[in-house]
PDB file of N, CA and C in Angstrom:
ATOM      1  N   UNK A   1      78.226 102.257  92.014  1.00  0.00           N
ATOM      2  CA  UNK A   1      79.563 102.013  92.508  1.00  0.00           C
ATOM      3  C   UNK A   1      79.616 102.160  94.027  1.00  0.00           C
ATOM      4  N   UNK A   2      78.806 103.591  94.219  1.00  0.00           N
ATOM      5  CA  UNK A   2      78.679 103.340  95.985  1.00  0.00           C
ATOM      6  C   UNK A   2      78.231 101.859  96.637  1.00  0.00           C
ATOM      7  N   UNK A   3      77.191 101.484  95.892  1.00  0.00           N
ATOM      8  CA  UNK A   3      76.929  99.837  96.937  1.00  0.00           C
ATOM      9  C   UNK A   3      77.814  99.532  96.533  1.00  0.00           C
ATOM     10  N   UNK A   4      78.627  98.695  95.747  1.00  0.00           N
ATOM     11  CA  UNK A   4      79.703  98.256  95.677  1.00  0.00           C
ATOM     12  C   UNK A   4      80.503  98.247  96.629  1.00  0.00           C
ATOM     13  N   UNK A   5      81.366  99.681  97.049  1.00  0.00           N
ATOM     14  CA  UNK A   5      82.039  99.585  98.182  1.00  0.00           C
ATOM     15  C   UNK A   5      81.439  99.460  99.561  1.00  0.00           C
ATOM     16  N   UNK A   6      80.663  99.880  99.614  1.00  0.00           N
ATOM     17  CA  UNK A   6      79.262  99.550 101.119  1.00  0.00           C
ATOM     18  C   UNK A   6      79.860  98.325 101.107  1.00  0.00           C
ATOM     19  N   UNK A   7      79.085  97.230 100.113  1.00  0.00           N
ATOM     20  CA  UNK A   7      78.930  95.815 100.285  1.00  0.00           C
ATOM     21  C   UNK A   7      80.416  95.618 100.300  1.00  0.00           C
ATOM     22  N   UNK A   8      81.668  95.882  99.887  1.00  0.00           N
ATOM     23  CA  UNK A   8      82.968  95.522 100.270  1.00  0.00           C
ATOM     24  C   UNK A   8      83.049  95.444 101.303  1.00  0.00           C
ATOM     25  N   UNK A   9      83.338  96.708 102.076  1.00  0.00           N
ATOM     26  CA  UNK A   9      83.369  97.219 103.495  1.00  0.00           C
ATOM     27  C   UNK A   9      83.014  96.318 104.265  1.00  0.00           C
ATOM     28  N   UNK A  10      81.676  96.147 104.049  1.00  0.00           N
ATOM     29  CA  UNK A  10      80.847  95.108 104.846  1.00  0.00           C
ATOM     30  C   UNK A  10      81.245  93.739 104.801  1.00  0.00           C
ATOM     31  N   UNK A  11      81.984  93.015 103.970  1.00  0.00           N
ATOM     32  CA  UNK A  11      82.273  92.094 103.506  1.00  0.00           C
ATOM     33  C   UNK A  11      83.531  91.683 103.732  1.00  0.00           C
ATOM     34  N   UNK A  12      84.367  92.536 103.906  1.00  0.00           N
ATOM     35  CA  UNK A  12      85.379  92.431 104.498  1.00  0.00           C
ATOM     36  C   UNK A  12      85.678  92.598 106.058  1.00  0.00           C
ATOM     37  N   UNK A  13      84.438  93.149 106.601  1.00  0.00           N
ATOM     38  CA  UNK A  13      84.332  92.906 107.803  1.00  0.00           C
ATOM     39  C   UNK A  13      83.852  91.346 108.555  1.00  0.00           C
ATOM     40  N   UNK A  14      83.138  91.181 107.920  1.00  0.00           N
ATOM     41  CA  UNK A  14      82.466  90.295 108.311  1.00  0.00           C
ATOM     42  C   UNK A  14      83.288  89.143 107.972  1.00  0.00           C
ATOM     43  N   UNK A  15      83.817  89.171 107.307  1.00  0.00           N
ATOM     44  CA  UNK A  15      85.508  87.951 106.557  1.00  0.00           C
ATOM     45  C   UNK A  15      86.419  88.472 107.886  1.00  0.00           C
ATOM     46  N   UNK A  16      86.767  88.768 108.382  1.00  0.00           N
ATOM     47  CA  UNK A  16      87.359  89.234 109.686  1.00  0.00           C
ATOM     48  C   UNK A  16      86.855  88.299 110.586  1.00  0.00           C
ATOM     49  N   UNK A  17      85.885  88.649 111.049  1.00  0.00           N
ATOM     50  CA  UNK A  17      85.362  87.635 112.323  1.00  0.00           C
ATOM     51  C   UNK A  17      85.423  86.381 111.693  1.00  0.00           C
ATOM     52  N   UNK A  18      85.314  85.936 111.046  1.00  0.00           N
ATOM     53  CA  UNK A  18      85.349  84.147 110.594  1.00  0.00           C
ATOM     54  C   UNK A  18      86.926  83.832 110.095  1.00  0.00           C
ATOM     55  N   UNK A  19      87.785  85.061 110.389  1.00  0.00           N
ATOM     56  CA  UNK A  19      89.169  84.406 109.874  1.00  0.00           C
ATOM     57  C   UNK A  19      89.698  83.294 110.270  1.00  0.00           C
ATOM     58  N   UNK A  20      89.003  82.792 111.419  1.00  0.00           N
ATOM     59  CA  UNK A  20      90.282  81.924 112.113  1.00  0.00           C
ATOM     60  C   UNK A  20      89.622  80.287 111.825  1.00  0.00           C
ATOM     61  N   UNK A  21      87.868  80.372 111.264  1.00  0.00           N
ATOM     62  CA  UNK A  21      87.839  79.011 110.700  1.00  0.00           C
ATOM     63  C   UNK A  21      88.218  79.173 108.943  1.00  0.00           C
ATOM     64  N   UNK A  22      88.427  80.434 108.897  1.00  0.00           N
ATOM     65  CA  UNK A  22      88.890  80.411 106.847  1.00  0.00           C
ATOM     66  C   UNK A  22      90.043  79.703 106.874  1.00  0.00           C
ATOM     67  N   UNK A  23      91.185  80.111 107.653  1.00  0.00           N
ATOM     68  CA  UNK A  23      92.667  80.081 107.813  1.00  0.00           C
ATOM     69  C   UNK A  23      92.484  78.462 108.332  1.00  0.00           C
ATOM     70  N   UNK A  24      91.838  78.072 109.312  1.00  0.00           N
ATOM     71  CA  UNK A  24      91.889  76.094 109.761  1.00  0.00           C
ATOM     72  C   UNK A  24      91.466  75.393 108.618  1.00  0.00           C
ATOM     73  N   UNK A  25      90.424  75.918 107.683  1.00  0.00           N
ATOM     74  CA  UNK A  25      90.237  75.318 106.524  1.00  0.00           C
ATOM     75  C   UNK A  25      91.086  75.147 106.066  1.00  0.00           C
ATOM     76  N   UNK A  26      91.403  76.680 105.203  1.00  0.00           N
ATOM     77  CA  UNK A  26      93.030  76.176 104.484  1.00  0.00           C
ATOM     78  C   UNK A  26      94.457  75.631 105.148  1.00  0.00           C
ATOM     79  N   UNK A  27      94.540  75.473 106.203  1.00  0.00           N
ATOM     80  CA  UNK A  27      95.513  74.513 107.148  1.00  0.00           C
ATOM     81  C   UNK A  27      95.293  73.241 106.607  1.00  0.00           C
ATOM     82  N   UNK A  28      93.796  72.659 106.951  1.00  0.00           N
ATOM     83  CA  UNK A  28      93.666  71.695 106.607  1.00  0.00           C
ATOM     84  C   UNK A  28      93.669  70.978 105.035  1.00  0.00           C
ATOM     85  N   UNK A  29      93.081  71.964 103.910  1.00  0.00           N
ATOM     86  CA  UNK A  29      93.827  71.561 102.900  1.00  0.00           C
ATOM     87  C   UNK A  29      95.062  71.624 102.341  1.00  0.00           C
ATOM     88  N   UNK A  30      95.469  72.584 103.261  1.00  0.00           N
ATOM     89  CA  UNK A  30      97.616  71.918 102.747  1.00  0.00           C
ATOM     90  C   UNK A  30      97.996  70.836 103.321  1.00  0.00           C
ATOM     91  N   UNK A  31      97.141  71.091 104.375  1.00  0.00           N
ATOM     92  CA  UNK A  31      97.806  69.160 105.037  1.00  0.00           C
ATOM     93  C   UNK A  31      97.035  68.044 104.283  1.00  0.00           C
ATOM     94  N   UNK A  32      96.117  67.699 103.430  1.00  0.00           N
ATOM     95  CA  UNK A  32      95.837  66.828 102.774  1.00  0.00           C
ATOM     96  C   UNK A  32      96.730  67.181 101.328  1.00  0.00           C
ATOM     97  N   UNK A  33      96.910  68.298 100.694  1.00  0.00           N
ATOM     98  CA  UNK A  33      97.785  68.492  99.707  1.00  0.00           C
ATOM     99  C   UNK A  33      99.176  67.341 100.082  1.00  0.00           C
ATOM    100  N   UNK A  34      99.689  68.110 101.159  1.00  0.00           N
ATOM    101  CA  UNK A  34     101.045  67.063 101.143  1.00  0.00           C
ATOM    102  C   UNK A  34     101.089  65.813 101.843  1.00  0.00           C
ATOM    103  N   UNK A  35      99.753  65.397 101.940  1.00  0.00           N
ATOM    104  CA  UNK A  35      99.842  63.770 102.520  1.00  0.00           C
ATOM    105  C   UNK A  35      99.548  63.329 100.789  1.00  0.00           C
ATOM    106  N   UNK A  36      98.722  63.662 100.043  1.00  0.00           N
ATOM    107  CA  UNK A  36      98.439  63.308  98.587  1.00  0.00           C
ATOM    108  C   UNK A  36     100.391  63.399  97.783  1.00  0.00           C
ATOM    109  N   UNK A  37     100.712  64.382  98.390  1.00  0.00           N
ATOM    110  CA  UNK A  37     102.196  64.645  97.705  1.00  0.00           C
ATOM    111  C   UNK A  37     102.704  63.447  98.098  1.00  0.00           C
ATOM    112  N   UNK A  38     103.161  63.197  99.356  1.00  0.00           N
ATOM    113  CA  UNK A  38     103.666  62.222  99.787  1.00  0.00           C
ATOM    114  C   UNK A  38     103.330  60.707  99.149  1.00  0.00           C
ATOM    115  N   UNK A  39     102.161  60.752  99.417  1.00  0.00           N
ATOM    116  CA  UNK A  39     101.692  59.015  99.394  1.00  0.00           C
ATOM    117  C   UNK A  39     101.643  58.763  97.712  1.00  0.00           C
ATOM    118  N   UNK A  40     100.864  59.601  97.049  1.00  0.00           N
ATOM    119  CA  UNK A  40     101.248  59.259  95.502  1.00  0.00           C
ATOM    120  C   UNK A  40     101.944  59.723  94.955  1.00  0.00           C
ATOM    121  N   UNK A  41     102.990  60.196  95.647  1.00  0.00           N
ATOM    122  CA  UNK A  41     104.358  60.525  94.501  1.00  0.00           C
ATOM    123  C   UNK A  41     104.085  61.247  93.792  1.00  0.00           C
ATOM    124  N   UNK A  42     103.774  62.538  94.036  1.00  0.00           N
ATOM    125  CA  UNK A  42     103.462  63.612  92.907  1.00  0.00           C
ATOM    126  C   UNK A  42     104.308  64.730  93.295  1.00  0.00           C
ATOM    127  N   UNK A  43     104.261  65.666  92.341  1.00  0.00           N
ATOM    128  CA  UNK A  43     105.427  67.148  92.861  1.00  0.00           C
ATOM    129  C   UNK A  43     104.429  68.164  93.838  1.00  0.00           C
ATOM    130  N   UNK A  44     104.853  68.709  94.871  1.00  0.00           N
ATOM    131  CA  UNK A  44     103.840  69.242  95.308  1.00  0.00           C
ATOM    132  C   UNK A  44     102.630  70.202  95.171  1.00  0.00           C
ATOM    133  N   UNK A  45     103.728  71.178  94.025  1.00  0.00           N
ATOM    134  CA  UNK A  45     102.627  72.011  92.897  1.00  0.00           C
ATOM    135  C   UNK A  45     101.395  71.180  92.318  1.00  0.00           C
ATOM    136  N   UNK A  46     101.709  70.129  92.100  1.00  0.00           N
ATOM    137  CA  UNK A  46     100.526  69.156  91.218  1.00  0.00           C
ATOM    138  C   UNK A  46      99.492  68.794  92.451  1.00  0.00           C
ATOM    139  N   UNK A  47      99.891  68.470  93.968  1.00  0.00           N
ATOM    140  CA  UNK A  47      99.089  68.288  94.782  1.00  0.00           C
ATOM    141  C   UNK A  47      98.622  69.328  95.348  1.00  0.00           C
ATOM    142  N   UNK A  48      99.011  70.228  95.099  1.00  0.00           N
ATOM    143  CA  UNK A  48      98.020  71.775  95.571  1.00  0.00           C
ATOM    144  C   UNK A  48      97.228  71.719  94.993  1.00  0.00           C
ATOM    145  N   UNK A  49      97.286  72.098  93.609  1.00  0.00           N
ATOM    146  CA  UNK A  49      96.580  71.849  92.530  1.00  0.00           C
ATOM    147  C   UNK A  49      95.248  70.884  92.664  1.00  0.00           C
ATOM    148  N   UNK A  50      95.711  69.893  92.962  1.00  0.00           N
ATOM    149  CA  UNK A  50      94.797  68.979  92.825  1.00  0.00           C
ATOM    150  C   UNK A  50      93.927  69.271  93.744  1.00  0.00           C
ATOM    151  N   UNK A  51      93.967  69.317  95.344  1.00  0.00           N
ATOM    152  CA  UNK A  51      93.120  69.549  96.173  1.00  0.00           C
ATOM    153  C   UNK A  51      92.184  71.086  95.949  1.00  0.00           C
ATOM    154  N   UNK A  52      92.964  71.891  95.641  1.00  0.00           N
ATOM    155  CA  UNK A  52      92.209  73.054  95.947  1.00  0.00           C
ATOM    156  C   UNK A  52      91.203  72.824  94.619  1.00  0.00           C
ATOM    157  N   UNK A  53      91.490  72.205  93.402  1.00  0.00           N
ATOM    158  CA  UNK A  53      90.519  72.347  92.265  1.00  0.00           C
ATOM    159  C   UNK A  53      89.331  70.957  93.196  1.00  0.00           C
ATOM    160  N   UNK A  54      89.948  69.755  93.846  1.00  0.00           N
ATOM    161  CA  UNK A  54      88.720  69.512  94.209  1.00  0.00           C
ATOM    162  C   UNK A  54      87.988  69.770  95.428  1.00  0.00           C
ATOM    163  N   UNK A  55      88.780  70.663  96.140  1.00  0.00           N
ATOM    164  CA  UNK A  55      88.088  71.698  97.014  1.00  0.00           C
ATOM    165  C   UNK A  55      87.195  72.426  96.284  1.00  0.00           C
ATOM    166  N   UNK A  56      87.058  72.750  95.782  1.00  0.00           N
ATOM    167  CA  UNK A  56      85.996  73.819  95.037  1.00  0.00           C
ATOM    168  C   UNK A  56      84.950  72.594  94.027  1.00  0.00           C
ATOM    169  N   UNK A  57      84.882  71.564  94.149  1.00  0.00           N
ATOM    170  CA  UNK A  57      84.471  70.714  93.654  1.00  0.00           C
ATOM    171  C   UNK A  57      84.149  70.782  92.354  1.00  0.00           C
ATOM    172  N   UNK A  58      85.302  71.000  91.695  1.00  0.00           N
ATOM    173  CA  UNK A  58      85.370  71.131  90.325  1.00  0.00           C
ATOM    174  C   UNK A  58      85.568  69.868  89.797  1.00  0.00           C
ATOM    175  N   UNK A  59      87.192  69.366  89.994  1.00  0.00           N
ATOM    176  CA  UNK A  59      87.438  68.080  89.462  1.00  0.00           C
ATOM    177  C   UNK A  59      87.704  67.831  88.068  1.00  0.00           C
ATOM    178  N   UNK A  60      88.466  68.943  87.349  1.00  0.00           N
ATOM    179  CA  UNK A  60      88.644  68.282  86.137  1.00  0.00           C
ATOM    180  C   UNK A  60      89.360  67.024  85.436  1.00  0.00           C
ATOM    181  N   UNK A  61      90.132  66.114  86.674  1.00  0.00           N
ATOM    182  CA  UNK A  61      90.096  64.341  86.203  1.00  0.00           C
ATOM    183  C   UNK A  61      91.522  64.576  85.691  1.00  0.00           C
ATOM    184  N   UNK A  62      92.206  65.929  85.720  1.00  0.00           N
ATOM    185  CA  UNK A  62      93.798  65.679  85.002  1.00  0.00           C
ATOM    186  C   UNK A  62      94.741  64.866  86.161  1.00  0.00           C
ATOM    187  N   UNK A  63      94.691  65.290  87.000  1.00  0.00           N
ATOM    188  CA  UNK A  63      94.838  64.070  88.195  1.00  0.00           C
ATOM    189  C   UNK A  63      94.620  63.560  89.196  1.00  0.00           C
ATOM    190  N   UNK A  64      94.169  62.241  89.697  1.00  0.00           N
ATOM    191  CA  UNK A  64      93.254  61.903  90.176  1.00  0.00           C
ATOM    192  C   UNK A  64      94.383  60.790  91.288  1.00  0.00           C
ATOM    193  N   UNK A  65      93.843  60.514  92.453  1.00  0.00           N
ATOM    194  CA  UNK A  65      94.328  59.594  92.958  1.00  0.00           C
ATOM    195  C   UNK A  65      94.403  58.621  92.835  1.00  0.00           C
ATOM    196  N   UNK A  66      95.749  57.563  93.616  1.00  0.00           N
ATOM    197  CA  UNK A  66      95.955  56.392  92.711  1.00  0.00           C
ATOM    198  C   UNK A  66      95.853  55.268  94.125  1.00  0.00           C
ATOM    199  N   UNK A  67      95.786  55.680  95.948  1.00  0.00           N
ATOM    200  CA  UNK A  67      95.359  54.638  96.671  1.00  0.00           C
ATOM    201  C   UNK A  67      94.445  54.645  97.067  1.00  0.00           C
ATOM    202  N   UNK A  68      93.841  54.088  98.391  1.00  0.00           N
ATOM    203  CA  UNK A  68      92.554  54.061  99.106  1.00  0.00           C
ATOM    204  C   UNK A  68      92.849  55.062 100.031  1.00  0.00           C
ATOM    205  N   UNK A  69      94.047  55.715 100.140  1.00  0.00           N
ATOM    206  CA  UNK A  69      94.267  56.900 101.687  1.00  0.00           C
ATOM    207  C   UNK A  69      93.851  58.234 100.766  1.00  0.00           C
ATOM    208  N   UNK A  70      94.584  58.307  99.690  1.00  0.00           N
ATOM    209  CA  UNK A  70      94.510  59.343  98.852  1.00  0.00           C
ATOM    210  C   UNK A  70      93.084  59.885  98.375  1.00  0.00           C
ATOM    211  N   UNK A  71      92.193  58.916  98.306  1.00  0.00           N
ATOM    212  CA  UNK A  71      91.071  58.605  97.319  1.00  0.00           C
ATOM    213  C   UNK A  71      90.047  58.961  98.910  1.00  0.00           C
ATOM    214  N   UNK A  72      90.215  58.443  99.738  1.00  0.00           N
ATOM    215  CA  UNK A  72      89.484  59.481 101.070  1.00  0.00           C
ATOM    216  C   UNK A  72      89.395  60.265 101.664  1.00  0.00           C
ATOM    217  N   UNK A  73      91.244  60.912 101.078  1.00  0.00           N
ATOM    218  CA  UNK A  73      91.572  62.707 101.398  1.00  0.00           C
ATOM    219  C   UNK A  73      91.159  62.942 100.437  1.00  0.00           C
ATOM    220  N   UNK A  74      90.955  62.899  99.251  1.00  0.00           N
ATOM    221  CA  UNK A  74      89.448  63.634  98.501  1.00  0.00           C
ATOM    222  C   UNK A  74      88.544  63.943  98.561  1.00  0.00           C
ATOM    223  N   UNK A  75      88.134  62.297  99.301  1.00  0.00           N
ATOM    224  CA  UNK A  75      86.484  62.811  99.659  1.00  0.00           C
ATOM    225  C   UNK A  75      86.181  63.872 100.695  1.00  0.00           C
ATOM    226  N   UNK A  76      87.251  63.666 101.413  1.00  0.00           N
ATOM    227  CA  UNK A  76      87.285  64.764 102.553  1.00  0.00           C
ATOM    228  C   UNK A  76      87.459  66.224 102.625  1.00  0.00           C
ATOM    229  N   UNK A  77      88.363  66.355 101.168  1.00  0.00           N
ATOM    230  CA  UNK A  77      88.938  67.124 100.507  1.00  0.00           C
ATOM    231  C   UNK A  77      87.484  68.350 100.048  1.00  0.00           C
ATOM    232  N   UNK A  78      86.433  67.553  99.457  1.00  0.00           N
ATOM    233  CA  UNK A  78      85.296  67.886  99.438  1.00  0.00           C
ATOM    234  C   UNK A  78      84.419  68.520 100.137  1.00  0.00           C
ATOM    235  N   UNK A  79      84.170  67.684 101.209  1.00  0.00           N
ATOM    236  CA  UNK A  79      83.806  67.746 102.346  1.00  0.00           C
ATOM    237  C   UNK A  79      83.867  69.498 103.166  1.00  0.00           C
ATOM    238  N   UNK A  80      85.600  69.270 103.208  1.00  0.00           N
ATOM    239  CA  UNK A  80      86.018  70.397 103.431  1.00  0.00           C
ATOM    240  C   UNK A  80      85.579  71.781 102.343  1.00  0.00           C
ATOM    241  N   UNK A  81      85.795  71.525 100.845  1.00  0.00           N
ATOM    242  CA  UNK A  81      85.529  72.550 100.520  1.00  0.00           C
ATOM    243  C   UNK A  81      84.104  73.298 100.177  1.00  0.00           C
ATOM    244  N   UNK A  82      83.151  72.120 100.245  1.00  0.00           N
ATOM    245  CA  UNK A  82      81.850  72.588 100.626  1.00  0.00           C
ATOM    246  C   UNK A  82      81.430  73.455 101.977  1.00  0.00           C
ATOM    247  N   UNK A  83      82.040  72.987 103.361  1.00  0.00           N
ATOM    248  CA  UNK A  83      81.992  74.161 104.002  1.00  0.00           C
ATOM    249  C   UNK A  83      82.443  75.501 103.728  1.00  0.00           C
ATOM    250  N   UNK A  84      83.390  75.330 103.128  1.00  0.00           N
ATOM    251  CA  UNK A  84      84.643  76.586 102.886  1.00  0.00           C
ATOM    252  C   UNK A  84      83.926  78.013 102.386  1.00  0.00           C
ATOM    253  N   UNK A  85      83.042  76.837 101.008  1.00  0.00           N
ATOM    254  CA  UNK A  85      82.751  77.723 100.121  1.00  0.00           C
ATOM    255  C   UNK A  85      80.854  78.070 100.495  1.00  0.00           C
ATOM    256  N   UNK A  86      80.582  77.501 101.246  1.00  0.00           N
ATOM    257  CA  UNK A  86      79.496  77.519 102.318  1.00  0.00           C
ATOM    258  C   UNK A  86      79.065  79.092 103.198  1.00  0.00           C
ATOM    259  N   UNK A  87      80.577  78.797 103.763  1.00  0.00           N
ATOM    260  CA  UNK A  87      80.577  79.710 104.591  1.00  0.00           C
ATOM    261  C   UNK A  87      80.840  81.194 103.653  1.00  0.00           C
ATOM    262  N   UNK A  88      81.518  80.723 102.757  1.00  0.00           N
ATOM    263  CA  UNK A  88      82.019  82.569 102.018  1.00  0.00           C
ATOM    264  C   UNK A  88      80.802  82.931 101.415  1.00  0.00           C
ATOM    265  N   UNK A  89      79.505  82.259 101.065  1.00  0.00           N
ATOM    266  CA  UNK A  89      78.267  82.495  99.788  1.00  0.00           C
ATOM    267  C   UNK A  89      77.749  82.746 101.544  1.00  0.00           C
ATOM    268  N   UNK A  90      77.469  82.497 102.865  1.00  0.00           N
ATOM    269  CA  UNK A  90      76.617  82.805 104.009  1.00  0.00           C
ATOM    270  C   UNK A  90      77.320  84.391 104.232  1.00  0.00           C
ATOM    271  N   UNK A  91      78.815  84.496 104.311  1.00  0.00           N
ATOM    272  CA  UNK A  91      78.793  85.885 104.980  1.00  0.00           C
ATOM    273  C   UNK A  91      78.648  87.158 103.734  1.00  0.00           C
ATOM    274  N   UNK A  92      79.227  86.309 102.469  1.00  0.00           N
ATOM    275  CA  UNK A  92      78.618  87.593 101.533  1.00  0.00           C
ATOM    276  C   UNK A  92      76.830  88.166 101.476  1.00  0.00           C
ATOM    277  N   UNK A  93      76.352  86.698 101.602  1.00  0.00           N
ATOM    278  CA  UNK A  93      74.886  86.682 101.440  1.00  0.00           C
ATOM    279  C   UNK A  93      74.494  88.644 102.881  1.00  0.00           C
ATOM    280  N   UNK A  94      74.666  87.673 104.279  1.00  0.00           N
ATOM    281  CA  UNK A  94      74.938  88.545 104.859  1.00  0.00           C
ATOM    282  C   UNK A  94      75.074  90.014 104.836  1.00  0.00           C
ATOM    283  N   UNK A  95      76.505  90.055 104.140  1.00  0.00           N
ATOM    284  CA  UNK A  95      77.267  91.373 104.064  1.00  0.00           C
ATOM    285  C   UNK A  95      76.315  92.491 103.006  1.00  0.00           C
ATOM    286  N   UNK A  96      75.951  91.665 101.885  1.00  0.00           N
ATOM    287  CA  UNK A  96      75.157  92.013 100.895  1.00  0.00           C
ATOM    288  C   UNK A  96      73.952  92.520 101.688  1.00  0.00           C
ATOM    289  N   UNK A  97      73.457  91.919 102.428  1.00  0.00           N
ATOM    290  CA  UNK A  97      71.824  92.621 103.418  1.00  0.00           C
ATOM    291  C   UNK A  97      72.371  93.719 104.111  1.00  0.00           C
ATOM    292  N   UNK A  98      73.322  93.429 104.802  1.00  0.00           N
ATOM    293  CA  UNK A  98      74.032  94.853 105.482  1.00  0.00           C
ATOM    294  C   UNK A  98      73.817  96.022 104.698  1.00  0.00           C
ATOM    295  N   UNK A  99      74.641  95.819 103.067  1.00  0.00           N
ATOM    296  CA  UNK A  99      74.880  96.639 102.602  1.00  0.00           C
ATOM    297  C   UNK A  99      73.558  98.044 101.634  1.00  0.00           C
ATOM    298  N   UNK A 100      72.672  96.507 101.863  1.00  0.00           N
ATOM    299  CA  UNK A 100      71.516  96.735 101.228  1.00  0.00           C
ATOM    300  C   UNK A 100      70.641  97.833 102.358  1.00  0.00           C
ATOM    301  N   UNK A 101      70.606  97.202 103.459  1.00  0.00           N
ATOM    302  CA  UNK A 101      70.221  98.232 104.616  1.00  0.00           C
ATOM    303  C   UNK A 101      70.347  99.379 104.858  1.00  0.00           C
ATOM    304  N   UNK A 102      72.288  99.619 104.446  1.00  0.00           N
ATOM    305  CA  UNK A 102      72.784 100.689 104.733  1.00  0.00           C
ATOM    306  C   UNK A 102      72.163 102.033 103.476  1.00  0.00           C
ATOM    307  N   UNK A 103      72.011 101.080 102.613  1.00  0.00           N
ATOM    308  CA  UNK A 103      71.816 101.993 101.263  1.00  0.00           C
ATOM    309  C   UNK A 103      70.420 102.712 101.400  1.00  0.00           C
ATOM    310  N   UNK A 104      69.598 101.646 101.810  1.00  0.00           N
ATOM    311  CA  UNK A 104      68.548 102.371 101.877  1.00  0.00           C
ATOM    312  C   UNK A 104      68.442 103.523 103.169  1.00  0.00           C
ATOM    313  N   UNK A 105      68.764 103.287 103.840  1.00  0.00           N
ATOM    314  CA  UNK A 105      69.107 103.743 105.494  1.00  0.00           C
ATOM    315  C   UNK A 105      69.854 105.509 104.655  1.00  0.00           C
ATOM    316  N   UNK A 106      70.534 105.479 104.225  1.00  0.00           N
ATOM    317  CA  UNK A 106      71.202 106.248 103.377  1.00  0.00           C
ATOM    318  C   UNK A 106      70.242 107.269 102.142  1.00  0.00           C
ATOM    319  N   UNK A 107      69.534 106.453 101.616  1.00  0.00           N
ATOM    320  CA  UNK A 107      68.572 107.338 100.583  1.00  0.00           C
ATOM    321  C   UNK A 107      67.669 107.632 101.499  1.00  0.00           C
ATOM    322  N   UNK A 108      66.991 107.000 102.789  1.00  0.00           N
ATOM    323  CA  UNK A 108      65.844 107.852 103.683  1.00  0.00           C
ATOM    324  C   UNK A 108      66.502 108.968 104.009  1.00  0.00           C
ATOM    325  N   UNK A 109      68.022 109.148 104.710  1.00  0.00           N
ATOM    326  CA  UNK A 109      68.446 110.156 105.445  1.00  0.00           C
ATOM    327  C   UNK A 109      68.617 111.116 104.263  1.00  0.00           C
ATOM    328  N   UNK A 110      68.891 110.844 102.818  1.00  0.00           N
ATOM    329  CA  UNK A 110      68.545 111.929 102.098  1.00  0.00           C
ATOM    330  C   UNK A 110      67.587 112.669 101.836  1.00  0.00           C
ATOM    331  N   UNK A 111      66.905 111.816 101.524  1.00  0.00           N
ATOM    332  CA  UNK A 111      65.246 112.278 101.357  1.00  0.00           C
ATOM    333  C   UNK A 111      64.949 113.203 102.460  1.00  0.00           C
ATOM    334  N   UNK A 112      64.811 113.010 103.810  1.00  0.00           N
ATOM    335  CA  UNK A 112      64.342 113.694 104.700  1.00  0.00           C
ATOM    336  C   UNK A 112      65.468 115.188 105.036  1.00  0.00           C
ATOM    337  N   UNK A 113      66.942 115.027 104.675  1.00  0.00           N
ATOM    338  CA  UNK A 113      67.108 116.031 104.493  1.00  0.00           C
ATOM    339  C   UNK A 113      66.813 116.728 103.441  1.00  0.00           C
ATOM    340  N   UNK A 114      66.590 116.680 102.122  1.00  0.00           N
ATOM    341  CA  UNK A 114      66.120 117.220 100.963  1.00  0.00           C
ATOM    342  C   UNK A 114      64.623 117.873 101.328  1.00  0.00           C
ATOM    343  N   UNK A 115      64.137 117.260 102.148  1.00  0.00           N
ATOM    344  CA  UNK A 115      62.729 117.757 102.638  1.00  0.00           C
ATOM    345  C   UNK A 115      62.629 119.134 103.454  1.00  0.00           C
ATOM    346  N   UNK A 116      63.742 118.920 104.239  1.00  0.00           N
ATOM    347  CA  UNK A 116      64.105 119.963 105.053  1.00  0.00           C
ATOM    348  C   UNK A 116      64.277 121.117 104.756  1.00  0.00           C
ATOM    349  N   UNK A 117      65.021 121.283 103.660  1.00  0.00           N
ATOM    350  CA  UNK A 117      65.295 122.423 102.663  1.00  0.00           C
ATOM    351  C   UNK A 117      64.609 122.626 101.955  1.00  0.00           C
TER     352      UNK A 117
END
């Protein structure tokens, strides 16, 4: 449970310094959400929906676009969420070595005090 929170800590730090391209990402998929709202006539809940499931490049096909503008804020849509989710698997990856460091860094300084005594 201790690594656990290590690797939080760490992880939430490191999600800190990259806030401000997390936050332009998701800028940018609400603004393709409501150009998709707009242009195909959908409710906007359904175009959140839609982007963020094919942001994560899932795509389960319940609804799908119906022009050629819509159908390239998808692809883009993609695009985008492959970095997104890019970047969150690089700083956990990261945070996780941090945490891994610290741990061990942590059982030496035990050891050598246990020695001491």
């Amino acid at each position: 449970m201790q690594a656990f929170i290590i690797f939080g800590r760490h992880l939430f730090k490191m999600l800190f310094f990259v806030r401000g391209v997390l936050l332009s990402l998701v800028l940018i998929l609400l603004a393709f959400a409501l150009v998709t709202a707009e242009i195909d006539n959908v409710p906007l809940p359904d175009a959140l929906y839609f982007t963020f499931i094919t942001a994560l490049t899932v795509g389960y096909g319940d609804i799908v676009p119906t022009t050629g503008v819509t159908r390239a804020i998808s692809v883009l849509t993609g695009f985008v969420g492959v970095i997104y989710v890019g970047l969150v698997v690089a700083v956990s990856t990261r945070a996780l070595e941090q945490a891994v460091q610290e741990e061990r860094q942590l059982q030496k300084d035990k050891l050598s005090c246990d020695k001491e005594h």
